[in-house]
N, C-alpha and C. Protein backbone atom coordinates (compact mmCIF):
# COMPACT_ATOMS: atom_id res chain seq x y z
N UNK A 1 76.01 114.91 75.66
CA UNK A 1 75.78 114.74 77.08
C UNK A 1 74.63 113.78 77.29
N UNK A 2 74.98 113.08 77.95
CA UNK A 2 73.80 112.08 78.31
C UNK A 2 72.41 112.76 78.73
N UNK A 3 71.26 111.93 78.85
CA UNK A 3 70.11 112.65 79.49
C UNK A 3 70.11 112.48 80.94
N UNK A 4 70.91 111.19 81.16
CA UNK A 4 71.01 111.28 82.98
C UNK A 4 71.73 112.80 83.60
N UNK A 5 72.72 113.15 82.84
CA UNK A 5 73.45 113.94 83.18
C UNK A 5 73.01 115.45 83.29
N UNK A 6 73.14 116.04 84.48
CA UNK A 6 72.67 117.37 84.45
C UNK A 6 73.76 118.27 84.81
N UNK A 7 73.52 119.45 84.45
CA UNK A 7 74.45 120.67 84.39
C UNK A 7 73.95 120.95 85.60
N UNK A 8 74.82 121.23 86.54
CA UNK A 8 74.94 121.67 88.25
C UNK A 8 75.75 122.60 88.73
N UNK A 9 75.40 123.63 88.98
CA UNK A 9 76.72 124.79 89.33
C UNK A 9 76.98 124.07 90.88
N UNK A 10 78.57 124.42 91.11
CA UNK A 10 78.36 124.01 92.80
C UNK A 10 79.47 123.33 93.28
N UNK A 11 79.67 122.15 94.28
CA UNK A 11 80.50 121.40 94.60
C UNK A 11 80.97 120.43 93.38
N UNK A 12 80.09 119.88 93.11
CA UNK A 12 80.08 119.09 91.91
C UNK A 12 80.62 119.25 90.98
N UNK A 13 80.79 120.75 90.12
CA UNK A 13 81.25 121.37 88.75
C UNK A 13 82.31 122.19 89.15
N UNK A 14 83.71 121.76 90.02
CA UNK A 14 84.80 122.83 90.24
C UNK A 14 85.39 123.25 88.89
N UNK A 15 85.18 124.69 89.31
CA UNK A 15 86.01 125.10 88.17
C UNK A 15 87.72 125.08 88.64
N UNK A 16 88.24 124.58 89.47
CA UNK A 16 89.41 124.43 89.98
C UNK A 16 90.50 123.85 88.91
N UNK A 17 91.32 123.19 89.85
CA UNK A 17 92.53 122.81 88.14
C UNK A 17 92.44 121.18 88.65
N UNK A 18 92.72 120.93 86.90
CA UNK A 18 92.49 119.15 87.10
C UNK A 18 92.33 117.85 87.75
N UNK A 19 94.17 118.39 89.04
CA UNK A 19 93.82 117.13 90.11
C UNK A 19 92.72 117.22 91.29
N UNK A 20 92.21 118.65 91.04
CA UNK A 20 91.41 118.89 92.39
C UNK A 20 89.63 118.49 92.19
N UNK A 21 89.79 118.54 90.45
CA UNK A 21 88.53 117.95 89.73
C UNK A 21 88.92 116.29 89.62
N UNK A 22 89.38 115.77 89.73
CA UNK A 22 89.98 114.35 89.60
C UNK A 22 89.46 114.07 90.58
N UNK A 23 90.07 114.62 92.21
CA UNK A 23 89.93 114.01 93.20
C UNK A 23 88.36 114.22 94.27
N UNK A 24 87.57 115.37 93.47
CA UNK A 24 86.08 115.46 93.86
C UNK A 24 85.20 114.08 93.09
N UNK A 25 85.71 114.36 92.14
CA UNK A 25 85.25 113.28 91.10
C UNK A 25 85.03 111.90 91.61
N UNK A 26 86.88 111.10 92.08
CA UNK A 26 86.78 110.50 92.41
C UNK A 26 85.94 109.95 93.69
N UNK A 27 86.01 110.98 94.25
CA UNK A 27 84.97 110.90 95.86
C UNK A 27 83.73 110.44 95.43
N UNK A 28 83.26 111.48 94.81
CA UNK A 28 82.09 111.32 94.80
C UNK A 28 81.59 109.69 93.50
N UNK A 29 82.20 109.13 92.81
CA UNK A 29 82.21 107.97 92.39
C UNK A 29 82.12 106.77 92.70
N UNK A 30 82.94 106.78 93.89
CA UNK A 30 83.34 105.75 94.95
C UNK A 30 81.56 105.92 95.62
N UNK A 31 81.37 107.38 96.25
CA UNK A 31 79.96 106.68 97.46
C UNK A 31 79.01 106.56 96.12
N UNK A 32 78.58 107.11 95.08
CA UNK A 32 77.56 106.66 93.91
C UNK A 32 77.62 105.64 93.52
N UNK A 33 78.61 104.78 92.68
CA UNK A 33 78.81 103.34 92.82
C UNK A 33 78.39 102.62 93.76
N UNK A 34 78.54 102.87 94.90
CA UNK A 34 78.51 101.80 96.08
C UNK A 34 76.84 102.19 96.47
N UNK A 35 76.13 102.97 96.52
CA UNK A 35 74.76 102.87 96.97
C UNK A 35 74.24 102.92 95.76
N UNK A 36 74.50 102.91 93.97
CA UNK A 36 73.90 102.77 93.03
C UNK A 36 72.91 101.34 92.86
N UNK A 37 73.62 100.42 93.41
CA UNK A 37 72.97 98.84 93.56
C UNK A 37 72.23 98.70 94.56
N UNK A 38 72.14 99.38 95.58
CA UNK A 38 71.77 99.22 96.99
C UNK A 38 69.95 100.19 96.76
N UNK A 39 70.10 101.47 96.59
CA UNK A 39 69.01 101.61 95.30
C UNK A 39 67.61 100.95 94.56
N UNK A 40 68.37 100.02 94.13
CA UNK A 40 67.39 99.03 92.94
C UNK A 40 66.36 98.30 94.03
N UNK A 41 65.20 98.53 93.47
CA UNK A 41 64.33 97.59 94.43
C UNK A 41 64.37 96.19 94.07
N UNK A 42 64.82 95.89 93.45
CA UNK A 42 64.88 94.50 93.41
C UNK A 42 66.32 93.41 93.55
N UNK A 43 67.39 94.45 94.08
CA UNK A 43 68.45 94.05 94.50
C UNK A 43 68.69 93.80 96.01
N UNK A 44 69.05 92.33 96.01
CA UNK A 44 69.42 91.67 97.70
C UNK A 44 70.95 91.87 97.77
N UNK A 45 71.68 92.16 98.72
CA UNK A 45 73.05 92.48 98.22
C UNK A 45 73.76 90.72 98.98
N UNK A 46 73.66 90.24 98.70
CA UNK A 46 73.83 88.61 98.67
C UNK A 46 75.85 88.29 98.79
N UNK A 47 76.44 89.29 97.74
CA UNK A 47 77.77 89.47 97.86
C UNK A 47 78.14 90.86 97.59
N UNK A 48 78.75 91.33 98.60
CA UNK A 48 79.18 92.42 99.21
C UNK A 48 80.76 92.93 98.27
N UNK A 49 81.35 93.62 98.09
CA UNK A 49 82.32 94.18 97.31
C UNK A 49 83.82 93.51 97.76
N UNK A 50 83.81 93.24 99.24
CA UNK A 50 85.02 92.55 99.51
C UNK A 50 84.95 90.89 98.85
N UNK A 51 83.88 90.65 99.45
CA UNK A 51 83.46 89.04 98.79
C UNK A 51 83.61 88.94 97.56
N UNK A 52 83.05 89.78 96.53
CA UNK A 52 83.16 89.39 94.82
C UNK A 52 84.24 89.37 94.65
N UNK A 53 85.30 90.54 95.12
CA UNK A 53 87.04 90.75 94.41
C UNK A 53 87.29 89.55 95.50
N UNK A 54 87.33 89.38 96.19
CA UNK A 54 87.83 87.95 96.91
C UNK A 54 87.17 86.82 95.73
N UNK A 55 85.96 86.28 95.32
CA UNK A 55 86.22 85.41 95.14
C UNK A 55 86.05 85.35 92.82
N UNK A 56 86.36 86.72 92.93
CA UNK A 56 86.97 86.94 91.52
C UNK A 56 88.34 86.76 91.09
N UNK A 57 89.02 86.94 92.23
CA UNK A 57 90.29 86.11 92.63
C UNK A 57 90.62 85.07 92.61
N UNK A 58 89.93 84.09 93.39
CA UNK A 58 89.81 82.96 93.19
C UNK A 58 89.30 81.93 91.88
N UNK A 59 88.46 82.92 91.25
CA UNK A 59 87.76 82.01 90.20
C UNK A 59 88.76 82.05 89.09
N UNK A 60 89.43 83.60 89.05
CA UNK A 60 90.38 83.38 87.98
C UNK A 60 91.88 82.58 88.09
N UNK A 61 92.77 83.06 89.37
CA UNK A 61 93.67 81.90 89.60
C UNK A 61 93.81 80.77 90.36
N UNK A 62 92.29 80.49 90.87
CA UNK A 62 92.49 79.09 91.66
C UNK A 62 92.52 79.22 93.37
N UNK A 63 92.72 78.05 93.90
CA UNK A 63 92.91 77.80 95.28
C UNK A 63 94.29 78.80 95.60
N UNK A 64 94.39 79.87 96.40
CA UNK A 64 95.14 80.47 97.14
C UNK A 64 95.27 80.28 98.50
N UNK A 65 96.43 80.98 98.99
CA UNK A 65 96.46 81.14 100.84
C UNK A 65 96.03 82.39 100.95
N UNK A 66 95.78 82.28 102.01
CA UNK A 66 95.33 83.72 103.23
C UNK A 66 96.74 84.90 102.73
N UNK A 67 97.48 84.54 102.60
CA UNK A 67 98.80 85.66 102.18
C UNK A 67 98.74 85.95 100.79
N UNK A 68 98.59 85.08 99.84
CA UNK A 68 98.58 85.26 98.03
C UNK A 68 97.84 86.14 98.01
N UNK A 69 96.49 85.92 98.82
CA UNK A 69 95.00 86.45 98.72
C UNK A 69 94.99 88.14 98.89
N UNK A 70 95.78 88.39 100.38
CA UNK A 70 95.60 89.29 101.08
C UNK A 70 97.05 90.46 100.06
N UNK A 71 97.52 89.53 99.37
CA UNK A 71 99.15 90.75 98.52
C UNK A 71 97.77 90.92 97.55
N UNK A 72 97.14 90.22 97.02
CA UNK A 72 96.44 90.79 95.51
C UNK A 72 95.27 91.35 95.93
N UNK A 73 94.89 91.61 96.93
CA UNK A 73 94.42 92.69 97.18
C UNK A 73 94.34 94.01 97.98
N UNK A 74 95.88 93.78 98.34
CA UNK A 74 96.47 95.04 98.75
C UNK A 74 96.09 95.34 100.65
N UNK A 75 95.51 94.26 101.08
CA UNK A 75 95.25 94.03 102.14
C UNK A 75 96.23 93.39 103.20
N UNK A 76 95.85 93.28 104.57
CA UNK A 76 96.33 92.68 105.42
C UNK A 76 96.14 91.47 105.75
N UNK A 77 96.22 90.32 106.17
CA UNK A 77 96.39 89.14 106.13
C UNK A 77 95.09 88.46 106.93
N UNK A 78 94.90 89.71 108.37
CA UNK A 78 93.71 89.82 109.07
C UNK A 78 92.66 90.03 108.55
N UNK A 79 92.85 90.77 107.62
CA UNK A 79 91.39 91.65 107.24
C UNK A 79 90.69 90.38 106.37
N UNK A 80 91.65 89.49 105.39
CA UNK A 80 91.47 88.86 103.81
C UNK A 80 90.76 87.75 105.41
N UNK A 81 91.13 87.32 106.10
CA UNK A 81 90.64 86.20 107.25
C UNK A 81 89.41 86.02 107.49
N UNK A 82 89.10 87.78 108.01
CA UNK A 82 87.67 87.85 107.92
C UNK A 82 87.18 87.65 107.17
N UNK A 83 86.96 88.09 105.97
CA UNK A 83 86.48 88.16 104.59
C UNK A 83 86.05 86.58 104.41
N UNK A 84 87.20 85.77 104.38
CA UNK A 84 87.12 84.45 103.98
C UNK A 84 85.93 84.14 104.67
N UNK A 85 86.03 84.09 106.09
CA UNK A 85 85.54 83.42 107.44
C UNK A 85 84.14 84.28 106.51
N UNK A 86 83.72 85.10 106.52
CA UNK A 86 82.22 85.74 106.22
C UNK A 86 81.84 85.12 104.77
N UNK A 87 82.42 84.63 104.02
CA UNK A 87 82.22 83.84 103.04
C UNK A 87 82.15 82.20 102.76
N UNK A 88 83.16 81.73 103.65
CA UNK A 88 82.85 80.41 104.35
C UNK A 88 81.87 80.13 105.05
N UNK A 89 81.16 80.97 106.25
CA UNK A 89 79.62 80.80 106.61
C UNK A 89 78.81 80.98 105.27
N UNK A 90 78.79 81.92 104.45
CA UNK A 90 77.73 81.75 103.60
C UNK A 90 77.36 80.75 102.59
N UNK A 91 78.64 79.47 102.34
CA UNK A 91 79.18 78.58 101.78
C UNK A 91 79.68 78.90 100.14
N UNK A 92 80.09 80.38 100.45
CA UNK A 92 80.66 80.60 98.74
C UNK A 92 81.88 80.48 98.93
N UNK A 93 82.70 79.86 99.79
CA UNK A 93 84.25 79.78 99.55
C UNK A 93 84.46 78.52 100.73
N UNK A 94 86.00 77.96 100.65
CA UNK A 94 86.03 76.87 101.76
C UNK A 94 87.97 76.72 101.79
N UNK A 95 87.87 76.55 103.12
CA UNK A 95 89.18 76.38 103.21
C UNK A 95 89.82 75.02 103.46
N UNK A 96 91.06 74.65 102.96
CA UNK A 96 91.18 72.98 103.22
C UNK A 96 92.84 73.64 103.86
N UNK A 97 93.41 72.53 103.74
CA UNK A 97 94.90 72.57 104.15
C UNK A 97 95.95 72.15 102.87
N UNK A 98 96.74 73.01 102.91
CA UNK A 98 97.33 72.82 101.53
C UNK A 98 98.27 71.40 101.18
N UNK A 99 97.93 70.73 100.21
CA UNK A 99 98.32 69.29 99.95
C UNK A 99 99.92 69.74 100.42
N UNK A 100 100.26 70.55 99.41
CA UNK A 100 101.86 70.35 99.71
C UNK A 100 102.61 70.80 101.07
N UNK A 101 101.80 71.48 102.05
CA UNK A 101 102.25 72.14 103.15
C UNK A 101 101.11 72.05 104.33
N UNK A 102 101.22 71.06 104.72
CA UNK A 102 100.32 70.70 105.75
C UNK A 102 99.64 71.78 106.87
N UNK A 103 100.88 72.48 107.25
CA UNK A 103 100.22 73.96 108.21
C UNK A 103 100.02 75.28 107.36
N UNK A 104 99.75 75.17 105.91
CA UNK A 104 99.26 75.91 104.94
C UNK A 104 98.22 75.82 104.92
N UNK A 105 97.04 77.37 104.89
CA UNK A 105 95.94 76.70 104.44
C UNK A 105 95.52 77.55 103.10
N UNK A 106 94.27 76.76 102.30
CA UNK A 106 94.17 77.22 101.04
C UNK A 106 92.69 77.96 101.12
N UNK A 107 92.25 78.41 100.36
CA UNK A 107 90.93 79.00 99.54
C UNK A 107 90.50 78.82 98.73
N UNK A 108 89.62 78.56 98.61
CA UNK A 108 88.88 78.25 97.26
C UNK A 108 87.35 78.97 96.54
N UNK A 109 86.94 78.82 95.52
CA UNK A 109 85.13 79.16 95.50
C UNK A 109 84.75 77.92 95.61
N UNK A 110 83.50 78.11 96.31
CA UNK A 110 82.33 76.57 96.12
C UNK A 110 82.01 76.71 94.81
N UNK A 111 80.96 75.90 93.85
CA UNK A 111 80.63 75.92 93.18
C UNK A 111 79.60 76.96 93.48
N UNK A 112 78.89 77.00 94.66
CA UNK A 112 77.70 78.35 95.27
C UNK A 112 78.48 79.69 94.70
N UNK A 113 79.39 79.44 95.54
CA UNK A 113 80.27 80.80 95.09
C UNK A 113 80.60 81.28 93.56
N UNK A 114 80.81 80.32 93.11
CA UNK A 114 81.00 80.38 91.49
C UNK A 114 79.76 81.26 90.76
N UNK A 115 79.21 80.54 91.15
CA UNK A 115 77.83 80.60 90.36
C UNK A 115 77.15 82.22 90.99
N UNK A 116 77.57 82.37 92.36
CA UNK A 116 76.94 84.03 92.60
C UNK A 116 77.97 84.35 92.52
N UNK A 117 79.33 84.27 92.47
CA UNK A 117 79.85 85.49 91.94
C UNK A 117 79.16 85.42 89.99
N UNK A 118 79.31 84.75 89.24
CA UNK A 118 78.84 85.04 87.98
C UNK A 118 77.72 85.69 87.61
N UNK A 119 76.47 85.41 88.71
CA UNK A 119 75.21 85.92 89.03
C UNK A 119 75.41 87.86 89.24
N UNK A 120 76.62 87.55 89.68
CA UNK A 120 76.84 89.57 90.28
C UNK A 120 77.35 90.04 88.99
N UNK A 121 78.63 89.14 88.48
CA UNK A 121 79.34 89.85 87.67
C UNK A 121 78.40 90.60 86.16
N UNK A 122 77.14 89.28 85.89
CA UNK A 122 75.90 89.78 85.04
C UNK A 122 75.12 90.67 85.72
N UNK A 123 74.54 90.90 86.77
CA UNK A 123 73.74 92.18 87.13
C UNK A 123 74.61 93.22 87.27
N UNK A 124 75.67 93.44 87.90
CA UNK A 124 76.54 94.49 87.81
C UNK A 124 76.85 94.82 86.17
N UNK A 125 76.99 94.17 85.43
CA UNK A 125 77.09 94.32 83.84
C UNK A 125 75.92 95.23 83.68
N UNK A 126 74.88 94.59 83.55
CA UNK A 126 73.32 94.80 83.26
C UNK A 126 73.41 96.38 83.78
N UNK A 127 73.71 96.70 84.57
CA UNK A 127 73.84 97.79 85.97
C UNK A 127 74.62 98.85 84.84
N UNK A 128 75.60 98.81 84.60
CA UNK A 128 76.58 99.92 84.15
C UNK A 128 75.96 99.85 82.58
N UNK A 129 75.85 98.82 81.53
CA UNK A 129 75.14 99.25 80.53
C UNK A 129 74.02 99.74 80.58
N UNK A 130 73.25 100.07 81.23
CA UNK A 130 72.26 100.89 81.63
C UNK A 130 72.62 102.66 81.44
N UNK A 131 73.53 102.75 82.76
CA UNK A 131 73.87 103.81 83.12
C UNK A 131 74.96 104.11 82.32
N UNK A 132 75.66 103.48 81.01
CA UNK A 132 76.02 103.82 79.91
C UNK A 132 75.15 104.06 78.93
N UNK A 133 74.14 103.38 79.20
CA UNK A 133 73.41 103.41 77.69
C UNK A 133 73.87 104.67 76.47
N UNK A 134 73.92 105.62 77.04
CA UNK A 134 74.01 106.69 75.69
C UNK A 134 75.58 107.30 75.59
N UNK A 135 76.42 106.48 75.99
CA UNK A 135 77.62 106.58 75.37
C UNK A 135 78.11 105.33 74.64
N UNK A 136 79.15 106.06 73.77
CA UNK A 136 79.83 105.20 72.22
C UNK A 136 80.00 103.98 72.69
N UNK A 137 80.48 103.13 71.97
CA UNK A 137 81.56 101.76 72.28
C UNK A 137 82.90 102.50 72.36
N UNK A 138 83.22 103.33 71.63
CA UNK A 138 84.45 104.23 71.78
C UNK A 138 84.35 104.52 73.20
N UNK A 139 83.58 105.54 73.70
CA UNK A 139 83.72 106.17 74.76
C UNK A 139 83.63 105.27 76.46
N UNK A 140 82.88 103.81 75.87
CA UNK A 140 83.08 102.91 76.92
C UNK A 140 84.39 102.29 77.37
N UNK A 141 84.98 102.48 75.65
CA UNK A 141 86.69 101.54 75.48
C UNK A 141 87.28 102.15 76.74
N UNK A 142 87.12 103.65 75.82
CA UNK A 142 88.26 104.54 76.62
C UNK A 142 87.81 104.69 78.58
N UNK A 143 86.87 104.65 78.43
CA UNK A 143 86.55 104.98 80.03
C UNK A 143 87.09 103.19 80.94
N UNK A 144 86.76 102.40 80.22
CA UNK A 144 87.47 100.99 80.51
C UNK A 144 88.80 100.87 80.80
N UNK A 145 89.43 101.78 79.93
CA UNK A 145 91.03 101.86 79.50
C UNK A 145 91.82 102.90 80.85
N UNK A 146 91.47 103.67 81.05
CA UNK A 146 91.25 104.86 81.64
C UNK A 146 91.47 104.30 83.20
N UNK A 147 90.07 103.84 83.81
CA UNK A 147 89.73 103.04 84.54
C UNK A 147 91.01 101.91 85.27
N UNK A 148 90.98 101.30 84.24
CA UNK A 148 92.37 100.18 84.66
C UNK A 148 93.69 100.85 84.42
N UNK A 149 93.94 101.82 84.29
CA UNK A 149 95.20 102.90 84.06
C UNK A 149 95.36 103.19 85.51
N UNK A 150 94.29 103.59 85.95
CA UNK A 150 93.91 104.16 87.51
C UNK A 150 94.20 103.29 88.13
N UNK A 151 93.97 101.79 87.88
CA UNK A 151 94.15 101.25 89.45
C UNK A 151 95.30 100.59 89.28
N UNK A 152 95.89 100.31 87.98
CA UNK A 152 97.40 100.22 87.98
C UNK A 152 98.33 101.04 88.59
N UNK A 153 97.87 102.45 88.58
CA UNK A 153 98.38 103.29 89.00
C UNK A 153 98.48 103.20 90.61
N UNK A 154 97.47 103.40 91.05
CA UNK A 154 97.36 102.97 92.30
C UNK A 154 97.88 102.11 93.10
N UNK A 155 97.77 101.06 92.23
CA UNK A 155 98.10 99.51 93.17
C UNK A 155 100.05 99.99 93.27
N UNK A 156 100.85 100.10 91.91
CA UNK A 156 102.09 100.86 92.37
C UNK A 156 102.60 102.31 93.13
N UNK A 157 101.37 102.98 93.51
CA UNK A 157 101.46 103.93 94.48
C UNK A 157 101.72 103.44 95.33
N UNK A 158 100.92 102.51 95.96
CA UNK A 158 100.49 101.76 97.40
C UNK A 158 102.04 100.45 97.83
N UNK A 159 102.06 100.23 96.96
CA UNK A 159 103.29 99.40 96.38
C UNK A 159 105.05 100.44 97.18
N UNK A 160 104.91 101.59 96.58
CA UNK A 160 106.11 102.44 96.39
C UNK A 160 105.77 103.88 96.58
N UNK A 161 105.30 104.01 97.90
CA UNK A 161 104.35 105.54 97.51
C UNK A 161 105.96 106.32 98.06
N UNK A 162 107.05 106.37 97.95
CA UNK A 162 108.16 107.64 98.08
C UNK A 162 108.57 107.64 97.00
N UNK A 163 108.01 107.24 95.71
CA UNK A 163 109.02 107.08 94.71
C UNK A 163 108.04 108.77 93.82
């Protein structure tokens, strides 16, 4: 057991059955993650969680549309708009008109953008090996493995949720 980790009788430690420990779990993961960075005194939150997977998107397959953008991340077409538009003022992304389709438009990262998303993707690193520190390389694999099982899972829930 780690030393961060403490034994807690309570909400926290259901003795309930698996999916009901899964799904406290998960709750409570989601708000710890998200104010774990927010936390750090020496963290400016500069790019926000929609912005990085937006333009982690981008860095890995390139100039997209507002629609490519908004299917790979499981969003609405409106929502990915905003996003852009709040990232285009900050000058980490830019939109042109797509060469091959004139009333197309595209997305891109700036090089700004490049460079802070890479800036996050290393402090967020820095961030979780920390708060790994005292587990295996094994036990990181598997929690890695695990992890992306989940949101595979997910993304074809969301995809096909009567099946």
């Amino acid at each position: 057991m780690s030393k961060r980790t403490k034994e807690s009788p309570g909400a926290e430690q259901p003795n309930g059955a698996p999916l009901s420990r899964v799904e406290l779990q998960l709750a409570l993961l989601l708000r710890r993650a998200e104010r774990t960075g927010a936390i750090r005194p020496d963290y400016t939150p500069t790019l926000e969680r929609s912005g990085y997977l937006l333009l982690l998107v981008l860095s890995t397959e390139g100039p997209l549309g507002i629609n490519a953008l908004a299917e790979r991340q499981g969003l609405d077409a409106s929502t990915v708009t905003r996003q852009v538009v709040s990232l285009e003022k900050a000058g980490l992304a830019r939109r042109s008109r797509d060469p091959r389709d004139g009333r197309a438009v595209r997305v891109e990262a700036t090089p700004s953008g490049e460079a802070q998303l890479e800036h996050e993707r290393t402090r967020r690193s820095a961030m979780y090996g920390e708060i790994l520190a005292d587990w295996s390389p094994a036990e990181r694999a598997l929690l890695a493995g695990l992890l992306e099982r989940l949101n595979q899972d997910l993304d074809a829930f969301r995809r096909d949720p009567d099946d």
